[in-house]
C-alpha atoms as a PDB file:
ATOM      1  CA  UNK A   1      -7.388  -9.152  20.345  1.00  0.00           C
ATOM      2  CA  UNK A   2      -8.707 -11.065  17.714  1.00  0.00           C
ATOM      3  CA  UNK A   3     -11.862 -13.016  17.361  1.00  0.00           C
ATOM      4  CA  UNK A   4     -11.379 -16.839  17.552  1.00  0.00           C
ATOM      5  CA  UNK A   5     -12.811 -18.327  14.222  1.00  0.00           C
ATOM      6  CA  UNK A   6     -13.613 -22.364  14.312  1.00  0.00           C
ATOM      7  CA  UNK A   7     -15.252 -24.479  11.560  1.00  0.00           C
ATOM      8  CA  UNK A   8     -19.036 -23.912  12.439  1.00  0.00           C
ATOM      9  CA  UNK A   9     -18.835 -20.528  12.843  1.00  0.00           C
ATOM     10  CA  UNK A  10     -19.806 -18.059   9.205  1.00  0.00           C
ATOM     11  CA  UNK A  11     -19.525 -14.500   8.590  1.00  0.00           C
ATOM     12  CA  UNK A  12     -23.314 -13.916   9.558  1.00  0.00           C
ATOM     13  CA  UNK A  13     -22.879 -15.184  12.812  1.00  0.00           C
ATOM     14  CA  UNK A  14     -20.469 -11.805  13.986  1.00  0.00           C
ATOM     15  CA  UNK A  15     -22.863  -9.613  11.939  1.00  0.00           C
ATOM     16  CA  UNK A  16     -25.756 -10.948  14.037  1.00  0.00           C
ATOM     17  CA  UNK A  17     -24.296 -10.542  17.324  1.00  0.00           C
ATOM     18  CA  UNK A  18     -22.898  -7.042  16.608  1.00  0.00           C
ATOM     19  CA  UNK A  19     -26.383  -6.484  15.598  1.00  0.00           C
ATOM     20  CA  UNK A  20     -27.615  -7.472  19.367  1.00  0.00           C
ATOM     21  CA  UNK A  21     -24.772  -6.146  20.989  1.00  0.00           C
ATOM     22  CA  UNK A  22     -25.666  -2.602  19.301  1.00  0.00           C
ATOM     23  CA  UNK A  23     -22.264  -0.992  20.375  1.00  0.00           C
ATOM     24  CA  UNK A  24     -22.461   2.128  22.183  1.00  0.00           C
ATOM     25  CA  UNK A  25     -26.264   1.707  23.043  1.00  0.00           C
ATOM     26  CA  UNK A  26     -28.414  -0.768  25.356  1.00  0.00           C
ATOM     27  CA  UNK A  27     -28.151  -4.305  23.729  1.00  0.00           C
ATOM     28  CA  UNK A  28     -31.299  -5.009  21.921  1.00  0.00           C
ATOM     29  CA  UNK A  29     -34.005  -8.303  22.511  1.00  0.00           C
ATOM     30  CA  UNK A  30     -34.925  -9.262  18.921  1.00  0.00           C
ATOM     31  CA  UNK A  31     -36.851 -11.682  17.052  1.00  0.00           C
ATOM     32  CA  UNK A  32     -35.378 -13.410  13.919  1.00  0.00           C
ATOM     33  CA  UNK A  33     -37.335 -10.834  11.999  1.00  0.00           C
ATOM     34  CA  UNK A  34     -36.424  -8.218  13.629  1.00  0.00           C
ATOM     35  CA  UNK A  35     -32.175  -9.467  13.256  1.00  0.00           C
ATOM     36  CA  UNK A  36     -33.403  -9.839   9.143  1.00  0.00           C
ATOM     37  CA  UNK A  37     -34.989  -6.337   8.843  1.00  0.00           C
ATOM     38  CA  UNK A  38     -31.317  -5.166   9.825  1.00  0.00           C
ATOM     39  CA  UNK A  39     -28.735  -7.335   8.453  1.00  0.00           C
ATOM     40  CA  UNK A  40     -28.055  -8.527   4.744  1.00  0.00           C
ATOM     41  CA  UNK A  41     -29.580 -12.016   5.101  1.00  0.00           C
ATOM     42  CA  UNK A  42     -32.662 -14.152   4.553  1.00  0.00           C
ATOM     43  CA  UNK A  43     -34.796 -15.151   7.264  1.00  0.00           C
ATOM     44  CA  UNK A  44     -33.819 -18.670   7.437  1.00  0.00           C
ATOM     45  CA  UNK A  45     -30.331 -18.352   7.585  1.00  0.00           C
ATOM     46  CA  UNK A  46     -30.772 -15.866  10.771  1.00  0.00           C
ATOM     47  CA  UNK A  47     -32.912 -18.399  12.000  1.00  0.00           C
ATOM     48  CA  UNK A  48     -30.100 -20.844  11.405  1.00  0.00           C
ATOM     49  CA  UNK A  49     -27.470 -19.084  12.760  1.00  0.00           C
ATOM     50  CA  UNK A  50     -29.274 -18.242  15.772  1.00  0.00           C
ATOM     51  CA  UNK A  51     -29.831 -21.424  16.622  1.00  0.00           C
ATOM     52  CA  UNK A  52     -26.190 -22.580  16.327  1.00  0.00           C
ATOM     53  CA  UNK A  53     -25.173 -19.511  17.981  1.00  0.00           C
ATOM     54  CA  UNK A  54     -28.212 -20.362  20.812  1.00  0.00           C
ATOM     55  CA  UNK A  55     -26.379 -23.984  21.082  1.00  0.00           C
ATOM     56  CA  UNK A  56     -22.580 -22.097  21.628  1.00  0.00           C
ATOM     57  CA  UNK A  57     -23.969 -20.072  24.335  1.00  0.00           C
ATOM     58  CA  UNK A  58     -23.327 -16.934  22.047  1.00  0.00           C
ATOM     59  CA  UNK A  59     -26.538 -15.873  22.835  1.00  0.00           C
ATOM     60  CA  UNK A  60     -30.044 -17.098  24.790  1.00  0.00           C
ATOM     61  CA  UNK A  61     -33.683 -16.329  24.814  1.00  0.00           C
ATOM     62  CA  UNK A  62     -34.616 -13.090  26.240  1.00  0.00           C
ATOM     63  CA  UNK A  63     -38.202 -14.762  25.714  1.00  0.00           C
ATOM     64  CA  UNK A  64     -38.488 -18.090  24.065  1.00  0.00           C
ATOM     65  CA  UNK A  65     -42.145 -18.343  23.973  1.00  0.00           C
ATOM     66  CA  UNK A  66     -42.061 -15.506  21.556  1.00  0.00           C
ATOM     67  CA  UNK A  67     -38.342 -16.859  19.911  1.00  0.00           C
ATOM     68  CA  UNK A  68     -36.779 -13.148  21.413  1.00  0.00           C
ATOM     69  CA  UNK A  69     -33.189 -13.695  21.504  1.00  0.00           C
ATOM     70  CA  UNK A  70     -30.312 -11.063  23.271  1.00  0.00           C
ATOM     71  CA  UNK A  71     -26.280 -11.649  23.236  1.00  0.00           C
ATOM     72  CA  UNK A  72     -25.293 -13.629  26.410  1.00  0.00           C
ATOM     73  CA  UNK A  73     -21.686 -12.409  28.400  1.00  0.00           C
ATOM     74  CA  UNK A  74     -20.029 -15.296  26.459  1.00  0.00           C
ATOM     75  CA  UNK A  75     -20.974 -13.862  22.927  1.00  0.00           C
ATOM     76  CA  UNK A  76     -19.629 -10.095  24.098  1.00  0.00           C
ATOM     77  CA  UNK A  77     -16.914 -11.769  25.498  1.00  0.00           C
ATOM     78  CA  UNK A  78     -16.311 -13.435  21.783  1.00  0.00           C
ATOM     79  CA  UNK A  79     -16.877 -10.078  20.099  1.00  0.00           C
ATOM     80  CA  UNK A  80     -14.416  -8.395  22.322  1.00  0.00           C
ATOM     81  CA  UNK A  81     -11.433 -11.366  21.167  1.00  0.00           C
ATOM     82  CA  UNK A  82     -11.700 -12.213  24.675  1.00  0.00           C
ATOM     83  CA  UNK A  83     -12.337 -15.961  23.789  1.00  0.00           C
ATOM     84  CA  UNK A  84      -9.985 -19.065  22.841  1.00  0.00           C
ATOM     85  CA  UNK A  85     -11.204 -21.246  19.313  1.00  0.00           C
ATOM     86  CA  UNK A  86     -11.206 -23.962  22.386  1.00  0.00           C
ATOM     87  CA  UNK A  87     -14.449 -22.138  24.426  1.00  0.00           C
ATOM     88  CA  UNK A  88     -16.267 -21.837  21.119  1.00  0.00           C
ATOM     89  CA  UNK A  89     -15.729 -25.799  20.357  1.00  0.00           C
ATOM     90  CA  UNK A  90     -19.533 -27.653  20.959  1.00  0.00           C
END
């Protein structure tokens, strides 16, 4: 199935939750920095897109006092096309 694309979503934001979801292995807890070191993008647009991805329920803090973010069921269930545009909507 495909994934649902709507207006506020960008190409970074599958990129980063592939990135968390780490296919085949356990999902990985990471830090903005940590997303940067392994994806094509500047800090502040991870940052960015976390936070907008944070706000869709994509994904949530694994620890927020240290900004540690992991991919929540929701954002798996978006990168498995499991999702309508409607449940991505804010």
């Amino acid at each position: 199935m495909r994934r649902p694309r709507v207006e506020w979503m960008t190409r970074a934001d599958d990129i980063i939750l592939e990135f968390l979801l780490n296919e085949g292995n356990r999902p990985i807890n990471a830090s903005p920095a940590v997303v940067q070191a392994n994806v094509d993008y500047q800090i502040s647009h991870v940052r960015n897109r976390l936070r907008e991805l944070h706000s869709a329920g994509l994904v949530e803090y694994y620890d927020e006092n240290r900004g540690i973010y992991r991919i929540t069921e929701k954002g798996r269930a978006y990168l498995a096309g499991e999702l309508d545009a409607d449940d991505l909507e804010d």
